[in-house]
PDB file of N, CA and C in Angstrom:
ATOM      1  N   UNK A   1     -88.808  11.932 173.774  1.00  0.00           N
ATOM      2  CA  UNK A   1     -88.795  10.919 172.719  1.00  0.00           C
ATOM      3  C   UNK A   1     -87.464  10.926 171.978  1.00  0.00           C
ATOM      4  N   UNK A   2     -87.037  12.132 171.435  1.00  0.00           N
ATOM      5  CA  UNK A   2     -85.253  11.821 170.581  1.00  0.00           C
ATOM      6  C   UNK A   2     -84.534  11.640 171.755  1.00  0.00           C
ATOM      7  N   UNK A   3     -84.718  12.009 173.262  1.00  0.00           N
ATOM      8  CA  UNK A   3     -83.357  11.277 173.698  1.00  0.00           C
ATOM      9  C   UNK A   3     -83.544   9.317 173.671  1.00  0.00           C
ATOM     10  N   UNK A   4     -84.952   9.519 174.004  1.00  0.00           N
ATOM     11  CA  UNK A   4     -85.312   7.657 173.944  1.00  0.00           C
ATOM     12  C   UNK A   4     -84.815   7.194 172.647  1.00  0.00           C
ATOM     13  N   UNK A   5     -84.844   7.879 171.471  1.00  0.00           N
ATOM     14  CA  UNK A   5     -84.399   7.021 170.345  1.00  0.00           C
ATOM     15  C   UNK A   5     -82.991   7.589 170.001  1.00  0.00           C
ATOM     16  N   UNK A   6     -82.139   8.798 170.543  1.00  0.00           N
ATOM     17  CA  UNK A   6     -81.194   8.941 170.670  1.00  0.00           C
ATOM     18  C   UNK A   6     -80.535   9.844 169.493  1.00  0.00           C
ATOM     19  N   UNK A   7     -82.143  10.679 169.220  1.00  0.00           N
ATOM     20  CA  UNK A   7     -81.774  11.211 167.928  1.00  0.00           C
ATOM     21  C   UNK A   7     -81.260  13.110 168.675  1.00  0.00           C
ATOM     22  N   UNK A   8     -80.674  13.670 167.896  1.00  0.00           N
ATOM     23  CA  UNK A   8     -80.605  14.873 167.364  1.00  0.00           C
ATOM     24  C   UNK A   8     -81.380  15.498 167.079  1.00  0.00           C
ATOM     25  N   UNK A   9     -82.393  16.602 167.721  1.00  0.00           N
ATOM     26  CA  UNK A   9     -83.194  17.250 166.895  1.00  0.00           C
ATOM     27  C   UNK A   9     -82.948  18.571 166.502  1.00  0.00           C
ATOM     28  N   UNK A  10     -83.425  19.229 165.663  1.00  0.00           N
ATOM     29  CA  UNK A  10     -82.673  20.601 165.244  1.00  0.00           C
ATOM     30  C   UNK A  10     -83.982  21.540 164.482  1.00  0.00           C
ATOM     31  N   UNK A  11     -84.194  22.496 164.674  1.00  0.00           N
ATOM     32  CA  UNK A  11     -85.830  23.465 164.345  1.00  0.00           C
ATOM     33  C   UNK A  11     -85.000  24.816 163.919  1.00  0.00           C
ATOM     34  N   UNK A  12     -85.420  24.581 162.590  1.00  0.00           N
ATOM     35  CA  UNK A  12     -85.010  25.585 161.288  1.00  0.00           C
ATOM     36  C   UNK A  12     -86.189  26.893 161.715  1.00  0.00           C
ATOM     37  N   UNK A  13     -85.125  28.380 162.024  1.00  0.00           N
ATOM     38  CA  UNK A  13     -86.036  29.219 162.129  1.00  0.00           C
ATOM     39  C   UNK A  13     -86.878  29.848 160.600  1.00  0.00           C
ATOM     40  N   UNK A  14     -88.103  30.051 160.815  1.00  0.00           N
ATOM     41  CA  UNK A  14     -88.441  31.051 159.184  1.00  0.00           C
ATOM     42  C   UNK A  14     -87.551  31.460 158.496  1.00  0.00           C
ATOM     43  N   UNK A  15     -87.812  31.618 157.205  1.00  0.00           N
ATOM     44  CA  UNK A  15     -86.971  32.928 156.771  1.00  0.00           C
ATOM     45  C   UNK A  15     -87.532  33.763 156.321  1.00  0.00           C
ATOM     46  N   UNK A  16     -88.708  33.980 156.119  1.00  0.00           N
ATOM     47  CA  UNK A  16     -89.391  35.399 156.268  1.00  0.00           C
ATOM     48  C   UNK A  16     -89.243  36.200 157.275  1.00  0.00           C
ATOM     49  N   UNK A  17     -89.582  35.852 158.421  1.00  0.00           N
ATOM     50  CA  UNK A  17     -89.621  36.448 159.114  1.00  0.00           C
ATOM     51  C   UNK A  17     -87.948  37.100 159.629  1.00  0.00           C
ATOM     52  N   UNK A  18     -87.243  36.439 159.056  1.00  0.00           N
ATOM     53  CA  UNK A  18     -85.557  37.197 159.674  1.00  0.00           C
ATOM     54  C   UNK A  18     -85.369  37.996 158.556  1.00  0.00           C
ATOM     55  N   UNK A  19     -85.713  37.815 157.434  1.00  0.00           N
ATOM     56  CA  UNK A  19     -86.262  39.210 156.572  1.00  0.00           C
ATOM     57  C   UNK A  19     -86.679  40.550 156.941  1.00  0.00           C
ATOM     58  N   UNK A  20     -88.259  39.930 157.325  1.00  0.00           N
ATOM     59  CA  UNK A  20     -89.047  41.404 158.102  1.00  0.00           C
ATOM     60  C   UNK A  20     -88.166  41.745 159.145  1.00  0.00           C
ATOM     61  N   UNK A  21     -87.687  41.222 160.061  1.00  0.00           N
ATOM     62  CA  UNK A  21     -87.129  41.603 161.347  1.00  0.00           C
ATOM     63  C   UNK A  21     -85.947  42.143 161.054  1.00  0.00           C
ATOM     64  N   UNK A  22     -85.494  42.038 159.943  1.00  0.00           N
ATOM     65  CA  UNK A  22     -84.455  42.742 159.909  1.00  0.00           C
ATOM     66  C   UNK A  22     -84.477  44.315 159.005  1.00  0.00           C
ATOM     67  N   UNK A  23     -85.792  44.585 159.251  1.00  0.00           N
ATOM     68  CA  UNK A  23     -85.944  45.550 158.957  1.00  0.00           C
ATOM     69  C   UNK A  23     -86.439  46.020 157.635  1.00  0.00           C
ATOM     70  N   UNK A  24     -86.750  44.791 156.444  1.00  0.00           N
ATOM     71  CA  UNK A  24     -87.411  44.766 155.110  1.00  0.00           C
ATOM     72  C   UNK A  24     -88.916  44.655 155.218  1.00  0.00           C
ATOM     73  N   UNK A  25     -88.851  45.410 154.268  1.00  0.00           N
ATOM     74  CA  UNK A  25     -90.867  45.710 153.991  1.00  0.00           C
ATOM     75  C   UNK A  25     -91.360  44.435 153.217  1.00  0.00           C
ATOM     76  N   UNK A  26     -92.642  43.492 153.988  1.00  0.00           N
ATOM     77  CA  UNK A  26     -92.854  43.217 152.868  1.00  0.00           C
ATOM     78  C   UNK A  26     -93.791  43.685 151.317  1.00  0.00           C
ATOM     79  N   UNK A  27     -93.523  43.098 150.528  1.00  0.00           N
ATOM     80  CA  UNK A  27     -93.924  44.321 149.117  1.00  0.00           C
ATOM     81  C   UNK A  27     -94.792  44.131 148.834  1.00  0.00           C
ATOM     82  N   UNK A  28     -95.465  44.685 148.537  1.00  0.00           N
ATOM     83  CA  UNK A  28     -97.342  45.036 148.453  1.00  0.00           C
ATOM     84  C   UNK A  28     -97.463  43.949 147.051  1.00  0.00           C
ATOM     85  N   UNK A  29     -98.669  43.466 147.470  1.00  0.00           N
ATOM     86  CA  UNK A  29     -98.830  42.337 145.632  1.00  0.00           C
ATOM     87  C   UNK A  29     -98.923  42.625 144.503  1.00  0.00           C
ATOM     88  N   UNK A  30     -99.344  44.085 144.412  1.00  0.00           N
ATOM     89  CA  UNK A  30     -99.441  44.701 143.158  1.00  0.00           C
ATOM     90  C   UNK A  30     -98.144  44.777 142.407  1.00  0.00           C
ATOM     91  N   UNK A  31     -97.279  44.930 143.487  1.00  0.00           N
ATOM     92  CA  UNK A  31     -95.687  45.549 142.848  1.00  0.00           C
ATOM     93  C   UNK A  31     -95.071  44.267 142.149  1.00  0.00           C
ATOM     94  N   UNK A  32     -95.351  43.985 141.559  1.00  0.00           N
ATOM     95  CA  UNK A  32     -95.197  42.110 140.912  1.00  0.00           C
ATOM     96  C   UNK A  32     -93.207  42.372 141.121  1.00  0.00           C
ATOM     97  N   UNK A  33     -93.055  43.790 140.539  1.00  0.00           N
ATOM     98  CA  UNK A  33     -90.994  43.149 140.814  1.00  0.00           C
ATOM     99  C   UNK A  33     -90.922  42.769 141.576  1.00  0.00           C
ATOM    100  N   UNK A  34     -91.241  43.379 142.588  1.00  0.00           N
ATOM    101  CA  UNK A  34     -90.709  43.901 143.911  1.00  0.00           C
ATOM    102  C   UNK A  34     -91.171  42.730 144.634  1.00  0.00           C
ATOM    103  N   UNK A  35     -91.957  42.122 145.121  1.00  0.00           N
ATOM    104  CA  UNK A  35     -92.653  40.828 144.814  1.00  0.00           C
ATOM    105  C   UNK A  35     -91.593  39.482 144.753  1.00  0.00           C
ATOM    106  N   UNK A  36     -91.852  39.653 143.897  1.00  0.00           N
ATOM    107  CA  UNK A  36     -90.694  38.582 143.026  1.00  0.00           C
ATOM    108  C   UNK A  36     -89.058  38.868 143.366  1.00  0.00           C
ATOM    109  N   UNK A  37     -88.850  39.759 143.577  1.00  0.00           N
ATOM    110  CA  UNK A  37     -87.371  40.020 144.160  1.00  0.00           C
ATOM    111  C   UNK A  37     -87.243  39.781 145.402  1.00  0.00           C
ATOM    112  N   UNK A  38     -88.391  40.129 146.270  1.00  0.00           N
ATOM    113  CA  UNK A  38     -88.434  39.600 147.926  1.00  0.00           C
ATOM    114  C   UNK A  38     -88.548  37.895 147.911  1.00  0.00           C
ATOM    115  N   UNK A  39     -89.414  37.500 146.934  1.00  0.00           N
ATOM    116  CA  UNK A  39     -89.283  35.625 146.940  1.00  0.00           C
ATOM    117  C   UNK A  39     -88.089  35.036 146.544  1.00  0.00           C
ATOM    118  N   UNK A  40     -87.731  35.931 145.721  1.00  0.00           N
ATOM    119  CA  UNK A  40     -85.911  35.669 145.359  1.00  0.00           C
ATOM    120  C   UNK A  40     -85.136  34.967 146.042  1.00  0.00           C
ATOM    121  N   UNK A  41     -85.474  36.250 147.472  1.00  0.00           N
ATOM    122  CA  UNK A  41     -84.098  36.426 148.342  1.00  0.00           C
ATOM    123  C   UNK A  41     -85.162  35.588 149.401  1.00  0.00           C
ATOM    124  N   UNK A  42     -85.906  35.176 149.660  1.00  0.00           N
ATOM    125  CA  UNK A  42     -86.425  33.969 150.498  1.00  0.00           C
ATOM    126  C   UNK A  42     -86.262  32.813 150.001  1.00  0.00           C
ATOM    127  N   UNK A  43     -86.224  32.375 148.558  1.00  0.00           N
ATOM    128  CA  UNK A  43     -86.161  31.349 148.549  1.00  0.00           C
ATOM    129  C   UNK A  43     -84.516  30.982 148.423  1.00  0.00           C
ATOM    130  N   UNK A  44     -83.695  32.029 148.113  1.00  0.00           N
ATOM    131  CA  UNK A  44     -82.284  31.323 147.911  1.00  0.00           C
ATOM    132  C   UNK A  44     -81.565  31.634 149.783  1.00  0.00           C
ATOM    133  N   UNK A  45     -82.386  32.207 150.557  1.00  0.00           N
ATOM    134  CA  UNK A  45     -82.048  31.765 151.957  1.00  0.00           C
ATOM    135  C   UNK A  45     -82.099  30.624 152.645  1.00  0.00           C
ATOM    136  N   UNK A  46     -83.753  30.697 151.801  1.00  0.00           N
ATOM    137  CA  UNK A  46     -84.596  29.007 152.708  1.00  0.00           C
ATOM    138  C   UNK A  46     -83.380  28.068 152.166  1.00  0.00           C
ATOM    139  N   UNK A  47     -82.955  27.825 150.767  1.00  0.00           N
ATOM    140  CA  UNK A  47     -82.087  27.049 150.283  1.00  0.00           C
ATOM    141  C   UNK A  47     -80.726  26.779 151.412  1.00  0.00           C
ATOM    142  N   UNK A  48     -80.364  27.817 151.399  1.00  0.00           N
ATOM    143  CA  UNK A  48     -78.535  27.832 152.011  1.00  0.00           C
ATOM    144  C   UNK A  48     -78.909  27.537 153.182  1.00  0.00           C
ATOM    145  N   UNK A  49     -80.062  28.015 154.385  1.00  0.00           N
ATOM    146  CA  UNK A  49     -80.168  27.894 155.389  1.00  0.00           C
ATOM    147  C   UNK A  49     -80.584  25.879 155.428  1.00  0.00           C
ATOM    148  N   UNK A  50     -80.974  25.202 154.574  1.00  0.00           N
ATOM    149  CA  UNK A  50     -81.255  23.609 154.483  1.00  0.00           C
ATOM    150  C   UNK A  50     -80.339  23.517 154.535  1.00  0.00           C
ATOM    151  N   UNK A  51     -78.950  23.757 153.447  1.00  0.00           N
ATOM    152  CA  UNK A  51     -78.116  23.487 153.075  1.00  0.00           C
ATOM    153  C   UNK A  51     -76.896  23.050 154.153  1.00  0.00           C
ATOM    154  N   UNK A  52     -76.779  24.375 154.710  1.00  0.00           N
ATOM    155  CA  UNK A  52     -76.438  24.331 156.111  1.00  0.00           C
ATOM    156  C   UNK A  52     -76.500  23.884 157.266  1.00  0.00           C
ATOM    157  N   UNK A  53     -77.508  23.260 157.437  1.00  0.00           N
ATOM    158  CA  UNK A  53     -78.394  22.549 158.678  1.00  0.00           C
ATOM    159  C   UNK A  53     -78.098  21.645 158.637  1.00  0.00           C
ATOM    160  N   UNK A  54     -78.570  20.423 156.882  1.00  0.00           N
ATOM    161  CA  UNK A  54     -77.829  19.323 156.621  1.00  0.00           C
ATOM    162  C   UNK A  54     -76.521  19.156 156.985  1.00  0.00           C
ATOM    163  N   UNK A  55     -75.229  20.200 156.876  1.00  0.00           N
ATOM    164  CA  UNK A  55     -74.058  19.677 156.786  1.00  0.00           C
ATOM    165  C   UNK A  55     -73.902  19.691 158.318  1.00  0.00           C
ATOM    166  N   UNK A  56     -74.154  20.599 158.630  1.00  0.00           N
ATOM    167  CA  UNK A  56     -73.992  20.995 160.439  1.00  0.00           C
ATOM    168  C   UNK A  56     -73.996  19.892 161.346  1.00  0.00           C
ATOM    169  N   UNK A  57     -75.686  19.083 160.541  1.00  0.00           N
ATOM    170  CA  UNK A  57     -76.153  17.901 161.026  1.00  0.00           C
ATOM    171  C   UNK A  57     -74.996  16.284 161.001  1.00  0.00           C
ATOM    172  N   UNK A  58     -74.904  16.447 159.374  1.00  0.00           N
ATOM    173  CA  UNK A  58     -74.072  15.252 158.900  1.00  0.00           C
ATOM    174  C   UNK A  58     -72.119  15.393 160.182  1.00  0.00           C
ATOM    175  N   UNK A  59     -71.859  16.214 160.212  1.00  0.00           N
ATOM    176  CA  UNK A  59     -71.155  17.089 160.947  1.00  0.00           C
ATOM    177  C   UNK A  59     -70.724  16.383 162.653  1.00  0.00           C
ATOM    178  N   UNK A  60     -72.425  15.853 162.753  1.00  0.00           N
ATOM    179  CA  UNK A  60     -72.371  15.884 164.599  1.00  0.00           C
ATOM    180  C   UNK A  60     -72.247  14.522 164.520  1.00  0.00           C
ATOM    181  N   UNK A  61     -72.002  13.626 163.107  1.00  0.00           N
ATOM    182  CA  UNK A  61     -71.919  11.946 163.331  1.00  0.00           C
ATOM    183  C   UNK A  61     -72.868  11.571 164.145  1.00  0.00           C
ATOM    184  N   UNK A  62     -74.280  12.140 164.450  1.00  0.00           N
ATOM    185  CA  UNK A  62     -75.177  11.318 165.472  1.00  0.00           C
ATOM    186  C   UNK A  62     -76.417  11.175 164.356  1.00  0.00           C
ATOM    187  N   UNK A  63     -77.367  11.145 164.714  1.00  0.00           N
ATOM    188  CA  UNK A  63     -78.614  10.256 164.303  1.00  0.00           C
ATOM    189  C   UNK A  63     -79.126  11.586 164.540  1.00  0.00           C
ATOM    190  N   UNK A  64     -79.497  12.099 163.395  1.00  0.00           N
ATOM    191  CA  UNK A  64     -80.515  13.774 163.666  1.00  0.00           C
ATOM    192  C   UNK A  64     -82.120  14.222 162.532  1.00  0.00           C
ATOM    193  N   UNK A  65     -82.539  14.832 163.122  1.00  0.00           N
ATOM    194  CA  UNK A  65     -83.783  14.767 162.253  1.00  0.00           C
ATOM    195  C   UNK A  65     -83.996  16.413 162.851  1.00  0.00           C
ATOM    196  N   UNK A  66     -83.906  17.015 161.258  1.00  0.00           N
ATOM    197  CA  UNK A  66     -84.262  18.537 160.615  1.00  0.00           C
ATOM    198  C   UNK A  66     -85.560  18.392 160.795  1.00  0.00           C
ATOM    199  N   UNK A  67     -86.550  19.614 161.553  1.00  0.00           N
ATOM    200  CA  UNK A  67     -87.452  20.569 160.944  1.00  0.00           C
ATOM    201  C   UNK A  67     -87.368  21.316 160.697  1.00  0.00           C
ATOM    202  N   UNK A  68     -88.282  21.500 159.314  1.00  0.00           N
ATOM    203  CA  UNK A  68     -88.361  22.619 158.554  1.00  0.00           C
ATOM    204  C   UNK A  68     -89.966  22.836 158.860  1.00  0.00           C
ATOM    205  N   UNK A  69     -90.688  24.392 159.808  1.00  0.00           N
ATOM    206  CA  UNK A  69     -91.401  24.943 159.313  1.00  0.00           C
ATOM    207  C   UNK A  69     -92.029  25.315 158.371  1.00  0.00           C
ATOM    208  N   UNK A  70     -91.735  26.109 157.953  1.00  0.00           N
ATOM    209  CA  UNK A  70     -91.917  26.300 155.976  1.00  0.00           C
ATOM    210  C   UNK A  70     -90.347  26.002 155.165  1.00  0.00           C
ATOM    211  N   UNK A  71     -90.994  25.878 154.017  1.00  0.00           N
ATOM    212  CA  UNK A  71     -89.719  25.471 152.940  1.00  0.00           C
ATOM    213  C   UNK A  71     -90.137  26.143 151.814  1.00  0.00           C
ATOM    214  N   UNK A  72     -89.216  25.487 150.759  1.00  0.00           N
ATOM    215  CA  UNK A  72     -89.344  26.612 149.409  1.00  0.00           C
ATOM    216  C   UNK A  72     -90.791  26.331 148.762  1.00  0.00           C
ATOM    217  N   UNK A  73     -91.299  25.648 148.803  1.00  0.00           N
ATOM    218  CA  UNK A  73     -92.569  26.022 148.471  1.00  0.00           C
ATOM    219  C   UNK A  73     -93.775  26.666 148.517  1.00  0.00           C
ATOM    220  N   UNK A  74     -93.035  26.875 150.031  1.00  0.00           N
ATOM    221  CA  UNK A  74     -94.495  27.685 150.842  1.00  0.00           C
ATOM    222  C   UNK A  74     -94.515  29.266 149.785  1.00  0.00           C
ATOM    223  N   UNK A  75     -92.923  29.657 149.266  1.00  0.00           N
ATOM    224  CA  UNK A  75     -93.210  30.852 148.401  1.00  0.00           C
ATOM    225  C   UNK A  75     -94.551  30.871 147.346  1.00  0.00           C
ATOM    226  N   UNK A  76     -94.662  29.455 146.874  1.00  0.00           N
ATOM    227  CA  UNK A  76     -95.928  29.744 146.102  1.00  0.00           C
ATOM    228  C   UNK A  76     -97.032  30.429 146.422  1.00  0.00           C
ATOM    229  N   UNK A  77     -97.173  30.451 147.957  1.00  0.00           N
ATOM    230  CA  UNK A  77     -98.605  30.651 148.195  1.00  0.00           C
ATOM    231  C   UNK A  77     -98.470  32.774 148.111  1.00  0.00           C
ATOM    232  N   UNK A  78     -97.243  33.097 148.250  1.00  0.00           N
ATOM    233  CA  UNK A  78     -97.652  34.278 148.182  1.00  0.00           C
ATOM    234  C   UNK A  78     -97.231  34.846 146.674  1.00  0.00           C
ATOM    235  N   UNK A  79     -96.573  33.722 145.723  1.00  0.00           N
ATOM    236  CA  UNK A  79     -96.054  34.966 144.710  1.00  0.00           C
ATOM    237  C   UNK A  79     -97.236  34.049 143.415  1.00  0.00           C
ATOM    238  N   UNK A  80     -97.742  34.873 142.264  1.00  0.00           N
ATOM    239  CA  UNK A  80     -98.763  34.828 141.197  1.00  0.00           C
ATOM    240  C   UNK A  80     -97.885  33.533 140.583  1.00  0.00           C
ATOM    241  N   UNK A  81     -99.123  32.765 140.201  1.00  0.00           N
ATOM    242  CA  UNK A  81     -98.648  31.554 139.765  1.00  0.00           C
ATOM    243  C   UNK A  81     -97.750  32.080 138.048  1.00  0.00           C
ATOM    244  N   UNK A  82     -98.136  33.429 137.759  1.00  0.00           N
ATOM    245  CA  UNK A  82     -97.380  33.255 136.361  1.00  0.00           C
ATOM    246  C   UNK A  82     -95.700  33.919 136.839  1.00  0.00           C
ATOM    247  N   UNK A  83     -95.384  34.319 138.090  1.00  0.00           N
ATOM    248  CA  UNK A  83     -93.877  34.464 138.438  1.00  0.00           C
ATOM    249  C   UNK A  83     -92.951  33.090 138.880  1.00  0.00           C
ATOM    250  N   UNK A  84     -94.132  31.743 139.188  1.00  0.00           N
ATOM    251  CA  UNK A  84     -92.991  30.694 139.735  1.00  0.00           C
ATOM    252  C   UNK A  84     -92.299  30.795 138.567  1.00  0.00           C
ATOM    253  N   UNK A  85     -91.659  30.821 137.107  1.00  0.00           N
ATOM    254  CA  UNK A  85     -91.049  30.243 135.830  1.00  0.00           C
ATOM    255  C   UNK A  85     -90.065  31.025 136.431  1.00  0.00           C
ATOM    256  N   UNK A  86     -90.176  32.363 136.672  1.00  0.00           N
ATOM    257  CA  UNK A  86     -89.131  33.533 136.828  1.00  0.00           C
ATOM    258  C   UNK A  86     -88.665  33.182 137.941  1.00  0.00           C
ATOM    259  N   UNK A  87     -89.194  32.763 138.995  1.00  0.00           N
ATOM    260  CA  UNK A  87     -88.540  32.581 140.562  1.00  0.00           C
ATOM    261  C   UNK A  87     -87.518  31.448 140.357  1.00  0.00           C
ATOM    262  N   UNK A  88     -88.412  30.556 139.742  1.00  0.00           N
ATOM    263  CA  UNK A  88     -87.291  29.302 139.169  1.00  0.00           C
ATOM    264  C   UNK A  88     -85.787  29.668 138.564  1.00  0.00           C
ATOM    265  N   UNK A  89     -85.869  30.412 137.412  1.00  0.00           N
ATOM    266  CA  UNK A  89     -84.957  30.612 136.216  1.00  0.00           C
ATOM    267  C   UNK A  89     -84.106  31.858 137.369  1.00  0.00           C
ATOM    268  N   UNK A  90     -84.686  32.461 138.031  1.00  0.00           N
ATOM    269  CA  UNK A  90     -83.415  33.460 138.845  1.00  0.00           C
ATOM    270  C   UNK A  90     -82.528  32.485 139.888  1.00  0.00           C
ATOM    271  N   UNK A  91     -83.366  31.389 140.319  1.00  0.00           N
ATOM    272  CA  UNK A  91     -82.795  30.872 141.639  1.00  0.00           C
ATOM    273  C   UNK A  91     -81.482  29.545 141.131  1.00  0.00           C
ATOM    274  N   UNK A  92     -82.488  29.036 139.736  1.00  0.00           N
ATOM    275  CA  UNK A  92     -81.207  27.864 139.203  1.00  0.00           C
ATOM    276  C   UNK A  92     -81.417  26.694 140.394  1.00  0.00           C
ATOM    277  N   UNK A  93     -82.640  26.637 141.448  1.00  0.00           N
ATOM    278  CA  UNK A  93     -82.694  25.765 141.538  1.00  0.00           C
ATOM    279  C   UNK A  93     -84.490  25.182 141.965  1.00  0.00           C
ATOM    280  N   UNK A  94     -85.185  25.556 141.744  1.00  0.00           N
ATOM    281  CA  UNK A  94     -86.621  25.199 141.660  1.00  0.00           C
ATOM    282  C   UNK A  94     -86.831  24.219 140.810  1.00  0.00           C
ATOM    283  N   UNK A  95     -87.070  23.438 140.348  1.00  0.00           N
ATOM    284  CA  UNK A  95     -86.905  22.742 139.137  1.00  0.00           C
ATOM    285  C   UNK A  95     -88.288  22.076 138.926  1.00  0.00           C
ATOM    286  N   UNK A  96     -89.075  21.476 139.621  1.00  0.00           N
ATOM    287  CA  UNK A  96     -90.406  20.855 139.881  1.00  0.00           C
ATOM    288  C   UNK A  96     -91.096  21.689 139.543  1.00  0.00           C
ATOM    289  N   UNK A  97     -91.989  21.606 138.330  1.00  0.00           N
ATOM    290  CA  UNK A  97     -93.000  22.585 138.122  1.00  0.00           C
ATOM    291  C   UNK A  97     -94.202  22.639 139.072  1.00  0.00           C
ATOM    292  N   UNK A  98     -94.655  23.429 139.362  1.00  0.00           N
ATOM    293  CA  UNK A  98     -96.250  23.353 139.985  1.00  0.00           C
ATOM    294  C   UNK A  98     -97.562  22.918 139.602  1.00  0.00           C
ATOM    295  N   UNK A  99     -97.967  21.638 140.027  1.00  0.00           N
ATOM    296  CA  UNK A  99     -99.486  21.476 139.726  1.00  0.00           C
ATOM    297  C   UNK A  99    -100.516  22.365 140.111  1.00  0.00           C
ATOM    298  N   UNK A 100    -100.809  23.520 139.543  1.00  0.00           N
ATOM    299  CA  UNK A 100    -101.801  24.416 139.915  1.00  0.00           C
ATOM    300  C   UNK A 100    -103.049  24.029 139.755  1.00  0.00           C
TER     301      UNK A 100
END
């Protein structure tokens, strides 16, 4: 089908998982820092890794269409709804509050 419409396609790997695989624990739920410091550093990956993809994309002058697996939101589902304010205010770029 994208060669019929002549698009570009491009499949964004996790970024959790190049986390774990690279040898990081993930942090037990109780440990709320620790927690919150691992969503940190997932969500300002997931960020740069879009970031990147886009330009890469804009880049090839063709007609391209990004998937994204998970994205920055999917962090909600593992970190306590009273750390999104903090995940937000560390990252400088979350900005959409959550309808919980």
């Amino acid at each position: 089908l994208a060669s019929r419409l002549n698009l570009r396609v491009f499949v964004a790997p996790e970024v959790a998982p190049l986390l774990l695989n690279s040898g990081f624990s993930a942090p037990s739920a109780t440990d709320t820092e620790a927690l919150l410091q691992f969503e940190i550093g997932v969500t300002e990956l997931q960020l740069q890794l879009e970031a990147s993809l886009v330009r890469l994309a804009k880049a090839t002058r063709q007609r391209c269409v990004l998937i994204y697996g998970r994205g920055v939101l999917d962090v909600a589902a593992y970190l306590p709804r009273g750390q999104w304010a903090a995940l937000a205010a560390a990252t400088g770029e979350v900005q959409r509050p959550l309808d919980w």
